[in-house]
Protein backbone atom coordinates (compact mmCIF):
# COMPACT_ATOMS: atom_id res chain seq x y z
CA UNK A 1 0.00 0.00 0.00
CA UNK A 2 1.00 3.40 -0.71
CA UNK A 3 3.69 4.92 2.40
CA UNK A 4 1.06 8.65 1.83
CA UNK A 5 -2.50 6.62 3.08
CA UNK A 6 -4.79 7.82 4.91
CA UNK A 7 -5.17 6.19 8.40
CA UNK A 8 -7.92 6.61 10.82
CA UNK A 9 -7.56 5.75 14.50
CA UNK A 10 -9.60 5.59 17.75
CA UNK A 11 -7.75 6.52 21.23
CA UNK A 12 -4.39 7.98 19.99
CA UNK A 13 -4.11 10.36 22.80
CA UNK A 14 -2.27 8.04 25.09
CA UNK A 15 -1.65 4.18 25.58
CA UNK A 16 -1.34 1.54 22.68
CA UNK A 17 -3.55 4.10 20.65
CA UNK A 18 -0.26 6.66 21.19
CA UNK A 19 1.55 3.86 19.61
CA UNK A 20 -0.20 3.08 16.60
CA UNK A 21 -0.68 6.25 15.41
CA UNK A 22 2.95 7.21 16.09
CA UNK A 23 3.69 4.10 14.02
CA UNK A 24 1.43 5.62 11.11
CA UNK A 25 3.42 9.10 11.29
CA UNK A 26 6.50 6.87 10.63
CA UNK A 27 4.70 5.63 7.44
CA UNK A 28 4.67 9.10 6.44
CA UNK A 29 0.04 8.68 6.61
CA UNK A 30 -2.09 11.33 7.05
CA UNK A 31 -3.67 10.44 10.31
CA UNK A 32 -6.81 11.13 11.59
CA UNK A 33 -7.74 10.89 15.67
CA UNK A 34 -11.10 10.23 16.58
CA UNK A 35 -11.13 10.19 20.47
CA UNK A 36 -11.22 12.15 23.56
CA UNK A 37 -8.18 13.81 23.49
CA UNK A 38 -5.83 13.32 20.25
CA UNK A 39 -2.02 12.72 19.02
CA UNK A 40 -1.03 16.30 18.18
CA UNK A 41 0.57 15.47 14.70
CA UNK A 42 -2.78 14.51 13.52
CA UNK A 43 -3.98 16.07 10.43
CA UNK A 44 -7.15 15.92 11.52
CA UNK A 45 -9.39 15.52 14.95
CA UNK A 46 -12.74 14.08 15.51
CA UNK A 47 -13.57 14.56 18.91
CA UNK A 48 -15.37 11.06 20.19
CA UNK A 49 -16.59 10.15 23.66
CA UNK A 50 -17.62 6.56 23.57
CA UNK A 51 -20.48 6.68 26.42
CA UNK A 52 -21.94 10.04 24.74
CA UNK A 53 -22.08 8.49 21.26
CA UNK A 54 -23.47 5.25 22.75
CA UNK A 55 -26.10 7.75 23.97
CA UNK A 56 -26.81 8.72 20.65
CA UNK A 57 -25.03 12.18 20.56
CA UNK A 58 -23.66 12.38 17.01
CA UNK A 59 -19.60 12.48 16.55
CA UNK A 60 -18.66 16.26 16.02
CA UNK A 61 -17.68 15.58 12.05
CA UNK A 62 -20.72 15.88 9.75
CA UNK A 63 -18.29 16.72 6.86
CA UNK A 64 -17.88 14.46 3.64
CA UNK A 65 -14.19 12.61 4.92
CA UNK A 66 -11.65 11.79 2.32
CA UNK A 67 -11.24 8.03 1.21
CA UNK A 68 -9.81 6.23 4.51
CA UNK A 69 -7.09 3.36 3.53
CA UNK A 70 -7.29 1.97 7.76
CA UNK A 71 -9.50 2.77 9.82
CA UNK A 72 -8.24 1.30 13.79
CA UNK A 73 -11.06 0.63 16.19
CA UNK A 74 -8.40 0.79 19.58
CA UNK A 75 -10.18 2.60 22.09
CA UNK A 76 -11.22 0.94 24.74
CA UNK A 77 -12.47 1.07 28.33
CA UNK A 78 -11.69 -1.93 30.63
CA UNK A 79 -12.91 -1.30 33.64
CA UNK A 80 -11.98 -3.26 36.68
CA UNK A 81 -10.89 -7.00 37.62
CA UNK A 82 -13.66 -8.51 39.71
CA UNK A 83 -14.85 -12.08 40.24
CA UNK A 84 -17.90 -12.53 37.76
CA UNK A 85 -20.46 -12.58 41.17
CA UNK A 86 -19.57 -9.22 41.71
CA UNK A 87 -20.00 -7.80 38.39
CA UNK A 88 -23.92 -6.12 38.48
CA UNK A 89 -26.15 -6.45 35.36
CA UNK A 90 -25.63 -2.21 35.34
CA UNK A 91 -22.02 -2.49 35.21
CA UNK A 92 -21.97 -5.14 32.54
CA UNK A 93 -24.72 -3.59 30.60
CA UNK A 94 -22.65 -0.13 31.09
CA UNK A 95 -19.39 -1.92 29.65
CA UNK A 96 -21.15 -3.19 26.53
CA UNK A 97 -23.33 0.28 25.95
CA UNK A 98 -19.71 1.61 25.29
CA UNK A 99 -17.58 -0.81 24.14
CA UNK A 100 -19.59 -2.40 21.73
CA UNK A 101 -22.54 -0.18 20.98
CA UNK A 102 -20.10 2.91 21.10
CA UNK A 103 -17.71 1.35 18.81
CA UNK A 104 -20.63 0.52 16.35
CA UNK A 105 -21.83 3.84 16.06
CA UNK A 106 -18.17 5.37 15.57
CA UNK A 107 -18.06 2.09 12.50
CA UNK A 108 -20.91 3.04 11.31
CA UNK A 109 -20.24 6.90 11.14
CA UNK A 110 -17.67 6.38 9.05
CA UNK A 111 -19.36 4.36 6.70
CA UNK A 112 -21.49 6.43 6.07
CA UNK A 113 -19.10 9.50 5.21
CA UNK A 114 -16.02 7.83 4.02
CA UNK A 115 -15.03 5.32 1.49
CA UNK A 116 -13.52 2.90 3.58
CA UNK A 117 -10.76 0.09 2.60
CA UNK A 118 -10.21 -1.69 5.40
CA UNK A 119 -11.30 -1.88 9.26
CA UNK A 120 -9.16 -3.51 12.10
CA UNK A 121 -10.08 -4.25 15.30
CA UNK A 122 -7.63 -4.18 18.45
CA UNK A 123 -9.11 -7.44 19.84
CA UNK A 124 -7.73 -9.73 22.86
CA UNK A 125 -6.88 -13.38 23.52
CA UNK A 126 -9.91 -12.74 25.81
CA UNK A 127 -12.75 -13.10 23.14
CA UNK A 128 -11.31 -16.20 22.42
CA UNK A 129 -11.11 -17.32 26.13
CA UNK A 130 -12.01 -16.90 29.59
CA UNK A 131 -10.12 -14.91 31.99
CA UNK A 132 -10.85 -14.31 35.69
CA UNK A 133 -12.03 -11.18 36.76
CA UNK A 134 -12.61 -10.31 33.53
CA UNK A 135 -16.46 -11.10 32.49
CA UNK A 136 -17.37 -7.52 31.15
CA UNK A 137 -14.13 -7.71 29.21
CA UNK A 138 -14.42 -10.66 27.56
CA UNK A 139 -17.92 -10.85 26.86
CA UNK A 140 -17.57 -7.24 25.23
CA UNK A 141 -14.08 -8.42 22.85
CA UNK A 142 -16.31 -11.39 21.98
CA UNK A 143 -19.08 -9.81 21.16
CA UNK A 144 -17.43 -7.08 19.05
CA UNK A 145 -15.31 -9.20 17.09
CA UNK A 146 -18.64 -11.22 16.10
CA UNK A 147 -20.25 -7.94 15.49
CA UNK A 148 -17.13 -7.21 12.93
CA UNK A 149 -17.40 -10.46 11.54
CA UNK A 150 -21.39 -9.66 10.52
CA UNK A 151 -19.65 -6.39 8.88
CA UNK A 152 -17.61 -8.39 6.99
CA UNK A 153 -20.57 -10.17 5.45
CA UNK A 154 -22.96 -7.10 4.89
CA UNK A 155 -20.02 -4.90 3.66
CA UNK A 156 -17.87 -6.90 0.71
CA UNK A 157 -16.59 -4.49 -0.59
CA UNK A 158 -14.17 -3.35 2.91
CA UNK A 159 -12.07 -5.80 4.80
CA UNK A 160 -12.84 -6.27 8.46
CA UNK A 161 -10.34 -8.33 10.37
CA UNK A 162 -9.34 -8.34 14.22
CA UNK A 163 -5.89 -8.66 15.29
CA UNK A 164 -4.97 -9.34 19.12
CA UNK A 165 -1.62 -7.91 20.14
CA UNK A 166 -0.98 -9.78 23.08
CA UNK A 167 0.27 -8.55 26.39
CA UNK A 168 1.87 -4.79 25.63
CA UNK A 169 3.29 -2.43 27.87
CA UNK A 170 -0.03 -0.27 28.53
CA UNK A 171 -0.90 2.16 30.95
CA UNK A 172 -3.89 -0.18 31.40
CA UNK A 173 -1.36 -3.16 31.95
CA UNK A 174 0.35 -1.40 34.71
CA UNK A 175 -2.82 -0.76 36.35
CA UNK A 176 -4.23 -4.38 36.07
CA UNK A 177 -0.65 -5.69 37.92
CA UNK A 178 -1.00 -2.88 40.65
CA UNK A 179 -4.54 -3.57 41.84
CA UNK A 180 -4.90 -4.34 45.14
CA UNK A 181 -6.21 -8.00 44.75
CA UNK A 182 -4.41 -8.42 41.19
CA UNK A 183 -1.98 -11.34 42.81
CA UNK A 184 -4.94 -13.42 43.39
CA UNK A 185 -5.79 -13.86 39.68
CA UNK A 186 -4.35 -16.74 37.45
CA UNK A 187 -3.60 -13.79 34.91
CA UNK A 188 -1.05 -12.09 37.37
CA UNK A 189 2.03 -13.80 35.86
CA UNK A 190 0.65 -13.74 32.21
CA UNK A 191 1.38 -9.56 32.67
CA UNK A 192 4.27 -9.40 34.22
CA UNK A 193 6.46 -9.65 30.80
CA UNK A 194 4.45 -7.35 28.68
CA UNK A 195 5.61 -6.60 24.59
CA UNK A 196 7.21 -2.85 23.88
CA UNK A 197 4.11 -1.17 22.75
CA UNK A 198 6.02 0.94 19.88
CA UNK A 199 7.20 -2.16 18.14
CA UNK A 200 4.03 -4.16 18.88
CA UNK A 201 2.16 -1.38 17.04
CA UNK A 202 4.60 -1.29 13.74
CA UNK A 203 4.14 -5.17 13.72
CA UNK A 204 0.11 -4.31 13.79
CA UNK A 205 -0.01 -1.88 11.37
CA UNK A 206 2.47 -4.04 8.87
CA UNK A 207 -0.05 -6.51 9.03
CA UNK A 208 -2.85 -4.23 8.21
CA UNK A 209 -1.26 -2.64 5.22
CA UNK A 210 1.28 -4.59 3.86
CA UNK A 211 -0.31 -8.21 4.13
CA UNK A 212 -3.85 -7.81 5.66
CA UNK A 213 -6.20 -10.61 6.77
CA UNK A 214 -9.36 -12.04 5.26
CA UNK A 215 -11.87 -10.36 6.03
CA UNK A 216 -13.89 -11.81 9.10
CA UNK A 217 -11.07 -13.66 10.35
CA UNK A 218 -9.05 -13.21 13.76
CA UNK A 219 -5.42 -12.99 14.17
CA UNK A 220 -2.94 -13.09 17.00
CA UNK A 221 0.56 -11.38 16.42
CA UNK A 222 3.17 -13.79 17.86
């Protein structure tokens, strides 16, 4: 793919969402942030709350957007570790209103006023499995990277794919091994060795560009 494509991202203002788009700059892309607060090389910023667009509030860009070569669904909002008992229906219902539902409406924004080529999703080993503590997490992963794989079928003529980066160095990593009570999961150790997030990233958006998945499909990076 051309080194001057356009390349949309969610959550670039800090974490892995720092990362990728950084890693998009290096491409020499023209990047666009769509988030709360944004990367400040970005050519262009969509400001995006997920809970207030899950609401129904409309993303502040009602202008006709360029063909977008990547568009990176990233942000994210985990929550808290907390055996599954002690997870209330509000708190999971909350979880998916913005994870998934929010996500949607940012997808299906952009469908509407850009051409888009191809759609990746930051997804987890947790949609794939079960990890404790973490019910509104993985039920939400899951149930967004089915959600994408509907897209895929509706929408032919864009690629949707979901790529799980592993373990990176995160702010939200650091925060999951610092909890109080995080030594009495069976995920504890799993975190402890975390990937550089800045090389994770390139290694993400390589895939994305240079060889990118089938569409529907789910990918780990090694």
């Amino acid at each position: 793919m051309s080194k001057h494509s356009t390349i949309a991202i969610t959550g670039t203002g800090s974490g892995f969402g720092w990362s990728l788009a950084e890693s998009a700059l290096s491409r020499k892309a023209d990047l666009i942030s769509i988030g709360r607060s944004h990367h400040p090389k970005a050519l262009l910023n969509i400001d995006c709350d997920l809970s207030e667009v899950a609401q129904g509030l409309r993303l502040r860009a009602d202008q006709k957007l360029p063909r977008i070569d990547l568009l990176v669904l990233n942000a994210y909002e985990f929550g808290s570790a907390k055996r599954s008992t002690d997870v209330t229906s509000q708190e999971l219902l909350r979880h998916f209103e913005i994870n998934v539902i929010g996500q949607r409406e940012v997808l299906d924004h952009f469908l509407t006023l850009a051409s888009l080529d191809r759609v990746a999703i930051v997804s987890s080993g947790a949609a794939r499995r079960g990890y404790q503590g973490w019910l509104s997490y993985c039920v939400g992963k899951a149930a967004f990277d089915s959600l994408i794989r509907v897209y895929s079928e509706e929408f032919p003529e864009t690629n949707f794919f979901s790529i799980s980066p592993g373990v990176i160095s995160t702010p939200m990593n650091f925060r999951l091994r610092e909890a109080p009570d995080a030594r009495e999961f069976s995920w504890f150790d799993k975190l402890q060795a975390p990937k550089e997030a800045g090389r994770t990233a390139g290694e993400f958006l390589s895939l994305c560009l240079d060889s990118p998945p089938e569409s529907g499909s789910w990918t780990a990076l090694a």
